[in-house]
C-alpha atoms as a PDB file:
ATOM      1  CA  UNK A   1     -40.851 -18.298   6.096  1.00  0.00           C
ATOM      2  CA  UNK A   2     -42.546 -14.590   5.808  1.00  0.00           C
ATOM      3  CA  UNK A   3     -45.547 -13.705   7.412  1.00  0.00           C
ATOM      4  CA  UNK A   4     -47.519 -10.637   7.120  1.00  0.00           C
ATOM      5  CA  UNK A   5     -50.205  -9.524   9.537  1.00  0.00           C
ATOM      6  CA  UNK A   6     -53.557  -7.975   7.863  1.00  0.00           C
ATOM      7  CA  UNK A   7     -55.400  -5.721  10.755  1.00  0.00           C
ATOM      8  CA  UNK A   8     -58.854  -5.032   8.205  1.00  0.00           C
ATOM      9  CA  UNK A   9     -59.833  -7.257   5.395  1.00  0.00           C
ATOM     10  CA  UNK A  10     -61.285 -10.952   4.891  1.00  0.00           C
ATOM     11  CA  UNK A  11     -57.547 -12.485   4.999  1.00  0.00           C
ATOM     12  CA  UNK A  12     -55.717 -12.232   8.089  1.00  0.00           C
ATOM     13  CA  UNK A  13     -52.468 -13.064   7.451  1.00  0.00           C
ATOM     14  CA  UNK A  14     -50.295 -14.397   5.052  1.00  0.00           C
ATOM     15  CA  UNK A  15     -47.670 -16.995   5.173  1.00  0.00           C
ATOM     16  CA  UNK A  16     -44.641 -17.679   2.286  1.00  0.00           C
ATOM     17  CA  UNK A  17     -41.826 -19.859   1.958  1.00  0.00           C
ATOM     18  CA  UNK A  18     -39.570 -19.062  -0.639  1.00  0.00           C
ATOM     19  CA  UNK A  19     -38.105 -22.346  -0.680  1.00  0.00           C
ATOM     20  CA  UNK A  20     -41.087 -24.135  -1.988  1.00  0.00           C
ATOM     21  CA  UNK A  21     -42.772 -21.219  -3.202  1.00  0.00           C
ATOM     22  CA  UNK A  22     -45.997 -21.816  -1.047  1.00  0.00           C
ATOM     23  CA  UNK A  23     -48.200 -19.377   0.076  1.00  0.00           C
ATOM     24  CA  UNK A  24     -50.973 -19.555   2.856  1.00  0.00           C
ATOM     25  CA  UNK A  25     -53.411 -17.326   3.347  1.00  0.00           C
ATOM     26  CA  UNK A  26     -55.387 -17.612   6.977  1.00  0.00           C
ATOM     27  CA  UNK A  27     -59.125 -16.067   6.577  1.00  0.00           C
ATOM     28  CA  UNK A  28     -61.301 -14.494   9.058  1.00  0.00           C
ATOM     29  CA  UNK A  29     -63.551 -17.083   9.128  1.00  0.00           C
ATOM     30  CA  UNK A  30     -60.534 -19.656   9.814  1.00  0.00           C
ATOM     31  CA  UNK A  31     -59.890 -21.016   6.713  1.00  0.00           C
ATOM     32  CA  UNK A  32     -56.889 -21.408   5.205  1.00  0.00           C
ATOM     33  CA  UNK A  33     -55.940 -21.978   1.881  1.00  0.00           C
ATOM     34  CA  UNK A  34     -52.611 -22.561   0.523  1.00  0.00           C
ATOM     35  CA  UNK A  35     -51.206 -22.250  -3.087  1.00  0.00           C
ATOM     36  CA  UNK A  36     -48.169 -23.813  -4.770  1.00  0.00           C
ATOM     37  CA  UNK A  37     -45.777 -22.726  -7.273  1.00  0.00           C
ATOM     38  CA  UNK A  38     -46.228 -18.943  -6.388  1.00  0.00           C
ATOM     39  CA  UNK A  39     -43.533 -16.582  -7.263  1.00  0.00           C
ATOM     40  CA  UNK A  40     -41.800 -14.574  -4.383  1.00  0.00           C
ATOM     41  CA  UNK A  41     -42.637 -10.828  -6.776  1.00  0.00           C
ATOM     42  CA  UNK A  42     -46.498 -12.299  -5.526  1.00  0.00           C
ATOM     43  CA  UNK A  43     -46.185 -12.476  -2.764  1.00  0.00           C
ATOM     44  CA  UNK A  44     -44.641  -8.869  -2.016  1.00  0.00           C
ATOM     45  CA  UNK A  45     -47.543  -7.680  -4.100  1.00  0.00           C
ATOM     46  CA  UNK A  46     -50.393  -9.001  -2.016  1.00  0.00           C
ATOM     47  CA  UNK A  47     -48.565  -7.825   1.216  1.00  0.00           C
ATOM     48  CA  UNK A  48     -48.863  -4.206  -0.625  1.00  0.00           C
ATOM     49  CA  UNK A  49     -51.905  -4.467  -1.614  1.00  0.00           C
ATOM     50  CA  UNK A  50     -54.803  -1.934  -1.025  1.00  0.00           C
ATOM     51  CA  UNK A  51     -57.206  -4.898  -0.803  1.00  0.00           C
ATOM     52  CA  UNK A  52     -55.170  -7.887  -0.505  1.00  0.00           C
ATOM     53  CA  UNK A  53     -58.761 -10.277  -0.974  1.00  0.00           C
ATOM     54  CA  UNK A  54     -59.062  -8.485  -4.314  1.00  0.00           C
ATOM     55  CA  UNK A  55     -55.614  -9.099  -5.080  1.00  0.00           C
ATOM     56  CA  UNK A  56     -56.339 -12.362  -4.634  1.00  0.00           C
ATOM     57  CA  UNK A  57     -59.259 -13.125  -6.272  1.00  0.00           C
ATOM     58  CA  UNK A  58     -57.612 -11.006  -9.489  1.00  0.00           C
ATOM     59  CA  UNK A  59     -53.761 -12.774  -9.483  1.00  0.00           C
ATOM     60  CA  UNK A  60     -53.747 -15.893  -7.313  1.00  0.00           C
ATOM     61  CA  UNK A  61     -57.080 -17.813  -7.084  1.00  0.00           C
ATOM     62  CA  UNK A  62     -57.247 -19.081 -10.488  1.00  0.00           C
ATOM     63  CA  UNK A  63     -53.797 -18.505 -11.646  1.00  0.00           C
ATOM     64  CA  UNK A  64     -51.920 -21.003  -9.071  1.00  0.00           C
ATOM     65  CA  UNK A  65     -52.490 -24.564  -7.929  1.00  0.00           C
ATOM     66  CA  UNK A  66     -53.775 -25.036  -4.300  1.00  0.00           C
ATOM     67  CA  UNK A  67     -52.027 -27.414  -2.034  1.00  0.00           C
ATOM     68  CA  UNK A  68     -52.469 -28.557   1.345  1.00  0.00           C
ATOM     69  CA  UNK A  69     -51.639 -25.955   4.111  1.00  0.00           C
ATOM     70  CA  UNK A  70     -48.635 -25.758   6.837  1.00  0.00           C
ATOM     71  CA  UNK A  71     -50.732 -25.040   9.614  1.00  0.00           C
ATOM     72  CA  UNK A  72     -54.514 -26.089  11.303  1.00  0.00           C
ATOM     73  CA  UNK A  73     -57.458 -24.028  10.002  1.00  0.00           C
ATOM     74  CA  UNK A  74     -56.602 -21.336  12.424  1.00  0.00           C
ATOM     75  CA  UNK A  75     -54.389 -18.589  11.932  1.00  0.00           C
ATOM     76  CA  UNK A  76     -51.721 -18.177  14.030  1.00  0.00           C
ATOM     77  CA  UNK A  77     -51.865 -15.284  16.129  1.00  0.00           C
ATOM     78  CA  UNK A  78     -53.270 -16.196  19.615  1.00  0.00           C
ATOM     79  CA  UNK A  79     -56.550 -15.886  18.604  1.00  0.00           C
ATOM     80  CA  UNK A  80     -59.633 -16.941  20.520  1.00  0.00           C
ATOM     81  CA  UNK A  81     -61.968 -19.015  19.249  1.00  0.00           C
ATOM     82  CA  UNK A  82     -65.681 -19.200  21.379  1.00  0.00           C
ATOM     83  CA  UNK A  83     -64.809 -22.665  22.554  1.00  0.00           C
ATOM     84  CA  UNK A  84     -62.054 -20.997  23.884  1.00  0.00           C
ATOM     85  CA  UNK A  85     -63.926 -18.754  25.506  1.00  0.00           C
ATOM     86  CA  UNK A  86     -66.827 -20.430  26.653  1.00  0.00           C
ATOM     87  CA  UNK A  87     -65.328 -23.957  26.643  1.00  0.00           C
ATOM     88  CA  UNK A  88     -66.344 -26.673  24.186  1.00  0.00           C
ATOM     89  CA  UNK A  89     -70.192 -28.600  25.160  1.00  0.00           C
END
């Protein structure tokens, strides 16, 4: 599986595995969505993307079915979450 790392932007990172051709895209706001069927050529294009959420919205949103992510609704990363922070009450 590839992952690239987004330091700006609404998506944070990006997972793909060529094997099955998914792709998972982790959001700021901790969603993740994941898409099926999505050729590898895609992939590299949203990593090289000026704006990879336009990229998105323009080549993969509408264009590819969505399936069910790898991962939780958090990116993977380390990244703190308030209830982390401040514990969950």
């Amino acid at each position: 599986m590839t992952t690239k790392v987004f330091t700006g932007g609404r998506i944070r990172q990006a997972e793909y595995d060529s094997a099955s051709r998914q792709l998972d895209l982790h959001w700021e706001n901790g969603s993740v969505l994941a898409y099926k069927h999505v050729p590898e050529e895609v992939f590299r294009r949203l990593c090289s993307a000026p704006n990879p959420a336009t990229y998105w919205e323009d080549r993969i949103a509408e264009e590819y079915p969505k399936g069910t992510p790898r991962s939780g609704g958090k990116p993977s990363g380390g990244g703190k979450t308030l209830g982390d922070l401040f514990g969950d009450e």
